[in-house]
Protein backbone atom coordinates (compact mmCIF):
# COMPACT_ATOMS: atom_id res chain seq x y z
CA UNK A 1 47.09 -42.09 69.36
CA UNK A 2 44.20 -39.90 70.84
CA UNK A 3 41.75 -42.19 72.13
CA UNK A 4 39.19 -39.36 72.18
CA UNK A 5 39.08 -38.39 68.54
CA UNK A 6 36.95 -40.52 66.76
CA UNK A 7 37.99 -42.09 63.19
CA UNK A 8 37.22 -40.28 60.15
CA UNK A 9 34.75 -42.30 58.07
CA UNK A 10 36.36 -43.06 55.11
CA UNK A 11 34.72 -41.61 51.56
CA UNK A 12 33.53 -43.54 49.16
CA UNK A 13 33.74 -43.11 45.65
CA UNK A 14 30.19 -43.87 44.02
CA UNK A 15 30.43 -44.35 40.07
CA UNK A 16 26.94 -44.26 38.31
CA UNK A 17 26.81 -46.28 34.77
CA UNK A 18 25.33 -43.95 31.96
CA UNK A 19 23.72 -46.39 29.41
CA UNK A 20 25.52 -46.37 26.30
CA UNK A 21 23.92 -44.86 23.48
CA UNK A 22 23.10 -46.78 19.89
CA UNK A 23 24.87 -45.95 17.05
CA UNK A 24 21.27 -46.16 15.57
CA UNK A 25 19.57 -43.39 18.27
CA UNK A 26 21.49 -40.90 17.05
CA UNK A 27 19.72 -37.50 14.88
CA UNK A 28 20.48 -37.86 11.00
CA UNK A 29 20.08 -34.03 9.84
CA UNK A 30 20.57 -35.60 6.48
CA UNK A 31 17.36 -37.15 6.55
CA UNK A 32 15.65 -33.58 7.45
CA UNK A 33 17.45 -31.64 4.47
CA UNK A 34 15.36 -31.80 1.51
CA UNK A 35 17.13 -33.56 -1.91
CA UNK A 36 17.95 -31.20 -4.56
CA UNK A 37 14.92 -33.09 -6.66
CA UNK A 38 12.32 -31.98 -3.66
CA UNK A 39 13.61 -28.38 -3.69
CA UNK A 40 13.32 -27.76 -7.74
CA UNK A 41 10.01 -29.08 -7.58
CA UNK A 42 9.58 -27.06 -5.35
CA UNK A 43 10.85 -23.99 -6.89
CA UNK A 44 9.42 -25.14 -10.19
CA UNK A 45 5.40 -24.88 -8.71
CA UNK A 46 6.04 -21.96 -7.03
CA UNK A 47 7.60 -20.08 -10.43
CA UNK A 48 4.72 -21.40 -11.84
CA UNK A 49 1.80 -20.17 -9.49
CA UNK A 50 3.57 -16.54 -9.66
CA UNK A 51 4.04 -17.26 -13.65
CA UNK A 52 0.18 -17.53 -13.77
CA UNK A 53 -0.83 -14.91 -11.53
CA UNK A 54 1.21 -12.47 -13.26
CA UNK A 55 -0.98 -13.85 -16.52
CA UNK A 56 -3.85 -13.36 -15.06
CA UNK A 57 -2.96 -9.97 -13.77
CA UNK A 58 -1.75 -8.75 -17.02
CA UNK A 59 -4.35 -9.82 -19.37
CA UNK A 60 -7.70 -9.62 -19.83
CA UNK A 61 -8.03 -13.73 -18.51
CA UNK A 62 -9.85 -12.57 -15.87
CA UNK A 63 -10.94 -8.59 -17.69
CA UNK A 64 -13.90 -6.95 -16.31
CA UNK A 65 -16.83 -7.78 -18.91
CA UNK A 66 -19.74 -7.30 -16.23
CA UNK A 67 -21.22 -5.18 -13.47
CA UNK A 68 -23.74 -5.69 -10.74
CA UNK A 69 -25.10 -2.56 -9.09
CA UNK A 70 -26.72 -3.31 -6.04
CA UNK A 71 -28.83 -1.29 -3.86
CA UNK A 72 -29.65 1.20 -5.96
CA UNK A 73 -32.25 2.55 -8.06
CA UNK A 74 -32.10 2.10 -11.80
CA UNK A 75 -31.10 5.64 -12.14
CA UNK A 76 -28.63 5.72 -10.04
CA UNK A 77 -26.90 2.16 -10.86
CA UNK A 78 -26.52 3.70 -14.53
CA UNK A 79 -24.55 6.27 -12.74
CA UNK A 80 -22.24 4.22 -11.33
CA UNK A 81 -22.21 2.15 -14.39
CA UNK A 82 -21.01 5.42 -16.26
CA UNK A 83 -18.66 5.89 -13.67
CA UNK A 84 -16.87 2.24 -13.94
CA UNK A 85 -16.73 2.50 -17.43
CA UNK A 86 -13.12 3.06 -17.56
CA UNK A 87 -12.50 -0.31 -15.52
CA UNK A 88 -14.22 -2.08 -18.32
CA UNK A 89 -11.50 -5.45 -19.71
CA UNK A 90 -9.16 -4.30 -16.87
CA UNK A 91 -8.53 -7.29 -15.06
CA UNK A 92 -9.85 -8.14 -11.43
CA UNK A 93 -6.61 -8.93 -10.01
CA UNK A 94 -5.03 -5.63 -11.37
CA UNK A 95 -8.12 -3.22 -10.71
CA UNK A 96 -7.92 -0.15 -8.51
CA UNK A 97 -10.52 -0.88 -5.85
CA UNK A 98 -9.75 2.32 -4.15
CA UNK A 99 -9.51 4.31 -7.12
CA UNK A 100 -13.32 2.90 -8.05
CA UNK A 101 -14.49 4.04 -4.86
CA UNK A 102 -13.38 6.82 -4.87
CA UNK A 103 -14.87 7.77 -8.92
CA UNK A 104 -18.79 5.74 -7.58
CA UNK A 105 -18.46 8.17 -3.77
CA UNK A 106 -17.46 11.29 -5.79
CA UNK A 107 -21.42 10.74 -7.33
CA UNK A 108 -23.55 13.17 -5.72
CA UNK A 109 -26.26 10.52 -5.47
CA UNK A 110 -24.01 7.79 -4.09
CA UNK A 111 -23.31 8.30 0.09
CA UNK A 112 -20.52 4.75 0.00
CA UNK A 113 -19.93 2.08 -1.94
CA UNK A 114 -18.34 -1.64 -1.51
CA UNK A 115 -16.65 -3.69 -4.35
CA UNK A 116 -16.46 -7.52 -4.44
CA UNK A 117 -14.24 -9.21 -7.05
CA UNK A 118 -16.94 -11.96 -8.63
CA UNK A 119 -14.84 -14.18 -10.55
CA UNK A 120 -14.14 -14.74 -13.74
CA UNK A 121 -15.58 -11.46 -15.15
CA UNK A 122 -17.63 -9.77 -12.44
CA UNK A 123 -17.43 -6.66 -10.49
CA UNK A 124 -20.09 -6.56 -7.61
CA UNK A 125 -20.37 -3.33 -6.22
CA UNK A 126 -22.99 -2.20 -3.38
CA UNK A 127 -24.09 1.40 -3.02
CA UNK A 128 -25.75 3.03 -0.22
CA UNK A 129 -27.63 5.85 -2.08
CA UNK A 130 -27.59 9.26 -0.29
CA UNK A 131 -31.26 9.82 0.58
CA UNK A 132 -33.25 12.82 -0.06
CA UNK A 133 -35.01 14.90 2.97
CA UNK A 134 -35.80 18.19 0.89
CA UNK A 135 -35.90 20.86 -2.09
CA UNK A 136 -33.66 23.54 -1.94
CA UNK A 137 -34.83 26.30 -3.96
CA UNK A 138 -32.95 29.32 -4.87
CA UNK A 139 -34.99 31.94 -6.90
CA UNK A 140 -36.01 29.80 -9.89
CA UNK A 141 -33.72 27.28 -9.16
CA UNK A 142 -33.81 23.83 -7.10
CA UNK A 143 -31.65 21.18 -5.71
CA UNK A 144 -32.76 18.37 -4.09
CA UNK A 145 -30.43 17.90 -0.85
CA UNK A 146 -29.60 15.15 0.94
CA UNK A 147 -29.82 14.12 5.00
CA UNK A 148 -25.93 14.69 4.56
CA UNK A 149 -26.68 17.94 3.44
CA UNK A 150 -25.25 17.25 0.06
CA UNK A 151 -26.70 18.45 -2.95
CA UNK A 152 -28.01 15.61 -5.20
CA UNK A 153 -29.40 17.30 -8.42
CA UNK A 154 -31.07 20.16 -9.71
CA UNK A 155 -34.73 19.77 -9.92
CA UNK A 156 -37.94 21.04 -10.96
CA UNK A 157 -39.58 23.16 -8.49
CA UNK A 158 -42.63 20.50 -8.79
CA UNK A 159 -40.54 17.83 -8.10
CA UNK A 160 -40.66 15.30 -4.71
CA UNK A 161 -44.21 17.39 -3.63
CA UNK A 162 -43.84 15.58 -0.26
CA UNK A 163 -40.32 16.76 0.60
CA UNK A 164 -39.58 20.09 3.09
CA UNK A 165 -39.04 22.76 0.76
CA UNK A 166 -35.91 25.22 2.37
CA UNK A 167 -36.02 28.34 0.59
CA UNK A 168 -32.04 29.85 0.37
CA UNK A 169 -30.35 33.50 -0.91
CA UNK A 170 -28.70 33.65 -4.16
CA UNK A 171 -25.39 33.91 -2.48
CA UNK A 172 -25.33 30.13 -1.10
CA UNK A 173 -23.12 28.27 -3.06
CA UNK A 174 -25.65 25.25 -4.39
CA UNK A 175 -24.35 22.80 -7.00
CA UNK A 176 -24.68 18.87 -7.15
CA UNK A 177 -22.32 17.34 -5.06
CA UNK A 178 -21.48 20.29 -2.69
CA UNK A 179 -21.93 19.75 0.87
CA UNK A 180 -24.41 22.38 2.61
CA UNK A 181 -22.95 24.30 5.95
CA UNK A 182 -24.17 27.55 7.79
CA UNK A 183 -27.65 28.10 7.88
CA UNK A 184 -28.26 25.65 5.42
CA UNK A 185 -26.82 22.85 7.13
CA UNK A 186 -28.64 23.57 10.36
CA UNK A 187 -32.22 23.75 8.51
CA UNK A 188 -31.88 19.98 6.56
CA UNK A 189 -31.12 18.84 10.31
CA UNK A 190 -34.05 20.36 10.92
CA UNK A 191 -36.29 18.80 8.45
CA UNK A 192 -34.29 15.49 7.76
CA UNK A 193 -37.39 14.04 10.63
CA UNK A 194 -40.26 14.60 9.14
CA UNK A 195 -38.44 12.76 5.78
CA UNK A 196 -37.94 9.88 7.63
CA UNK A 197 -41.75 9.94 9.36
């Protein structure tokens, strides 16, 4: 035997104990599935809900009986009245919003509208009238024209005394609802101030 080499310490086995688990503590996924009464029930509200809305949607439970103009004068709210006609018993739920819109912008008084679904029987709609800064006049003709530059309506030459009056060549394309460019354009910039003074 070496007498310098030391002895090798012996290794030791260490066992740690988990602690056994309950029978109990273990996950039932059973209990998490839903019984086959929960999930008709389920099935059978939402059939109805979509049963209901499709109803609704289709007739004239919730139809279109009234509208409120808003922001507008009288004369122009019967515009847009004229203009919704055709929505008239169509139901809320199945109503074009874009479509309206676009029929109450396409107005040549009307600058934008909004639309609100009142329920039951309401539809709200909100215009921003376009807003007049002079009179057009082209030889015994006038338009009144908008800050926009769009033409509102033909006028009397009398008519709005204290607007700009802008006087234009017969060539100028000038009918309500057209859009004024060129020379034309440049002069309602040009007066649209003294409007709003």
């Amino acid at each position: 035997v070496d007498r310098g080499s030391r002895p090798r310490a012996r290794a030791e086995s260490v066992v740690v104990p988990f602690p056994r688990r309950d029978p109990g503590d273990r996950l039932d996924l059973a209990r998490l599935v839903p019984s086959g009464r929960s999930l008709l029930l389920a099935f059978a509200i939402l059939g109805g809900a979509l049963f209901a809305w499709l109803v609704a949607r289709e007739t004239g439970v919730f139809g279109v009986r009234s509208l409120d103009v808003r922001g507008a004068s009288p004369g122009v709210s019967l515009q847009v009245r004229k203009a919704l006609r055709p929505a008239s018993g169509t139901s809320l739920l199945k109503l074009d919003l874009a479509a309206a819109e676009r029929a109450v912008e396409a107005l040549p008084t009307v600058e934008s509208a909004r639309f609100d679904r009142a329920f039951p029987h309401t539809l709200r709609v909100v215009v921003t009238p376009e807003r007049a800064v002079a009179v057009v006049r082209q030889g015994a003709s006038s338009y009144l024209v908008s800050e926009r530059g769009r033409v509102m309506a033909s006028v009397s030459r009398t008519a709005r005394p204290k607007l700009a009056r802008i006087w234009v060549k017969k060539d100028v394309h000038l009918a309500p609802g057209a859009i004024a460019d060129g020379d034309l354009a440049t002069a309602v910039d040009a007066v649209a101030p003294l409007a709003r003074s």
